[in-house]
Protein backbone atom coordinates (compact mmCIF):
# COMPACT_ATOMS: atom_id res chain seq x y z
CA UNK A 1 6.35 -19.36 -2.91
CA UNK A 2 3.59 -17.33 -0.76
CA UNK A 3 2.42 -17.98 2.63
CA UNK A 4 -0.53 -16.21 3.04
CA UNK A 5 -3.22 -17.18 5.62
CA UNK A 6 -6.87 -15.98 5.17
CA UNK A 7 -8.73 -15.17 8.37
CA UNK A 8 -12.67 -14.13 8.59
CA UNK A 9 -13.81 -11.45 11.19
CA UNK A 10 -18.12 -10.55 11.64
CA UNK A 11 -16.83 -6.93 12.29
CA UNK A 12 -14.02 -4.38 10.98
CA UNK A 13 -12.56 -2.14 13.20
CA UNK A 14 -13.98 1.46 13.82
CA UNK A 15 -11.97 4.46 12.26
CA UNK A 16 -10.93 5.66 15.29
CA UNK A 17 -8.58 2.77 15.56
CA UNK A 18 -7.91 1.60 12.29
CA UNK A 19 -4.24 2.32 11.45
CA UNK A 20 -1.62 1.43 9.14
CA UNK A 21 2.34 0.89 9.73
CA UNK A 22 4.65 0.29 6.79
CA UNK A 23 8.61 0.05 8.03
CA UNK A 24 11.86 -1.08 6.19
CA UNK A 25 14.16 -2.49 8.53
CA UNK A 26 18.54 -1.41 6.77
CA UNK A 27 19.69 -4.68 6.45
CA UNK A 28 16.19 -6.22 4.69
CA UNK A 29 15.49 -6.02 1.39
CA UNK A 30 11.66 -6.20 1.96
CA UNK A 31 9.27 -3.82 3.68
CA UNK A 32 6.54 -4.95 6.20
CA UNK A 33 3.01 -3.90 6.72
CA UNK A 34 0.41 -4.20 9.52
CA UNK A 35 -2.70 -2.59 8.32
CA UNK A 36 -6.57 -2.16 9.29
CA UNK A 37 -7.14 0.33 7.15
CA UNK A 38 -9.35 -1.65 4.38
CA UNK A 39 -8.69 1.13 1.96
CA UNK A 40 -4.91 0.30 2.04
CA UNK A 41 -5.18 -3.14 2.78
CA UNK A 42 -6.87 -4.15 -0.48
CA UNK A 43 -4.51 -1.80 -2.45
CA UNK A 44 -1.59 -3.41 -1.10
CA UNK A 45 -3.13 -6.87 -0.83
CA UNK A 46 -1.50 -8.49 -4.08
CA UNK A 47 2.00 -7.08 -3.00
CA UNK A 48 1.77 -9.26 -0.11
CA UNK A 49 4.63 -12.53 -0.33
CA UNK A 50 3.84 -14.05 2.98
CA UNK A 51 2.04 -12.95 6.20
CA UNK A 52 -1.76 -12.66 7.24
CA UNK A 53 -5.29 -11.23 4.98
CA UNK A 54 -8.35 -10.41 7.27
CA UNK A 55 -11.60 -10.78 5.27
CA UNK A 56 -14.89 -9.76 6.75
CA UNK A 57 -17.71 -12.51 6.66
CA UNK A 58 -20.64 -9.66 5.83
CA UNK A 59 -18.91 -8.30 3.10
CA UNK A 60 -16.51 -10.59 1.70
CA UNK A 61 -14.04 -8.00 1.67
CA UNK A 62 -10.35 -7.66 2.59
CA UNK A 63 -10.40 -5.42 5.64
CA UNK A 64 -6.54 -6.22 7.21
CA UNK A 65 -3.37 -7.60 6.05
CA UNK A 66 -0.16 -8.07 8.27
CA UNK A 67 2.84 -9.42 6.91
CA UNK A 68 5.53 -8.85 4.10
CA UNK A 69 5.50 -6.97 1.12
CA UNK A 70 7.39 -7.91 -2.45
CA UNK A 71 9.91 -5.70 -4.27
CA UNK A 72 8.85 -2.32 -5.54
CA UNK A 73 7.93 1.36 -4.10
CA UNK A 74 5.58 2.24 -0.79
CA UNK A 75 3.65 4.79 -1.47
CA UNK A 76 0.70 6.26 0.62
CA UNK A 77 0.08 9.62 -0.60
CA UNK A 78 -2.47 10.51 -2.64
CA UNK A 79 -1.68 11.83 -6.17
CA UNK A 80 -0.99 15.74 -6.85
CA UNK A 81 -3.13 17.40 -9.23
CA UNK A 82 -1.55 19.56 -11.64
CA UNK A 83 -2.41 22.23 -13.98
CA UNK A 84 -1.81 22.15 -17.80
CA UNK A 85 0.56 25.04 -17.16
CA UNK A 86 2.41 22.97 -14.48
CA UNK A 87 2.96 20.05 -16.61
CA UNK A 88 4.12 21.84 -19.43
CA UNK A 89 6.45 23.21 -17.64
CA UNK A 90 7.78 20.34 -15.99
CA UNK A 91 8.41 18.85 -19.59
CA UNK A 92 10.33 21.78 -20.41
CA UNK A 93 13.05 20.99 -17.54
CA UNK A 94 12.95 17.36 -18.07
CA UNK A 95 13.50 17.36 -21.41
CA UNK A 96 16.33 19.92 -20.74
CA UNK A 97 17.81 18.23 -17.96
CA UNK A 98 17.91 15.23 -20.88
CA UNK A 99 19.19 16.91 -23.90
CA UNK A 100 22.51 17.41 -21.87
């Protein structure tokens, strides 16, 4: 069952203190986010079980969440590009490292 709570806000937060903090506590099976980044907040809106979404009234869109995210892996970095080259050979040692 989810507990989430909607909130509206007339304004988002400026860049300059927008921030996001995603922590893992050992003995917790669940991460937990606080985030005013809107960017991150809407991708990691529908991995939230319980907690807090900020919407803004101008927009209608999701511009914080705070609270507790479901299974699965945290990731923040963008994705690396690779070249055709790269791949290929990246296949070539997986499929090695699998043939054993």
């Amino acid at each position: 069952m989810t507990d989430i709570k909607t909130e509206y806000v007339d304004k988002t937060l400026e860049g300059d203190s927008q921030e996001i903090t995603i922590f893992k506590l050992a003995d917790e099976q669940h991460f937990s986010i606080n985030c005013t980044i809107p960017k991150y907040a809407r991708k990691y809106q529908e991995r939230l079980t319980s907690g807090r979404v900020v919407i803004n009234k101008n927009s209608g869109l999701v511009v914080e969440i705070h609270g507790i995210l479901g299974d699965g892996i945290v990731n923040v970095s963008k994705p690396k590009a690779y070249t055709d080259e790269q791949r290929s050979k990246m296949s070539e040692r997986a499929r090695e490292i699998f043939a054993r």
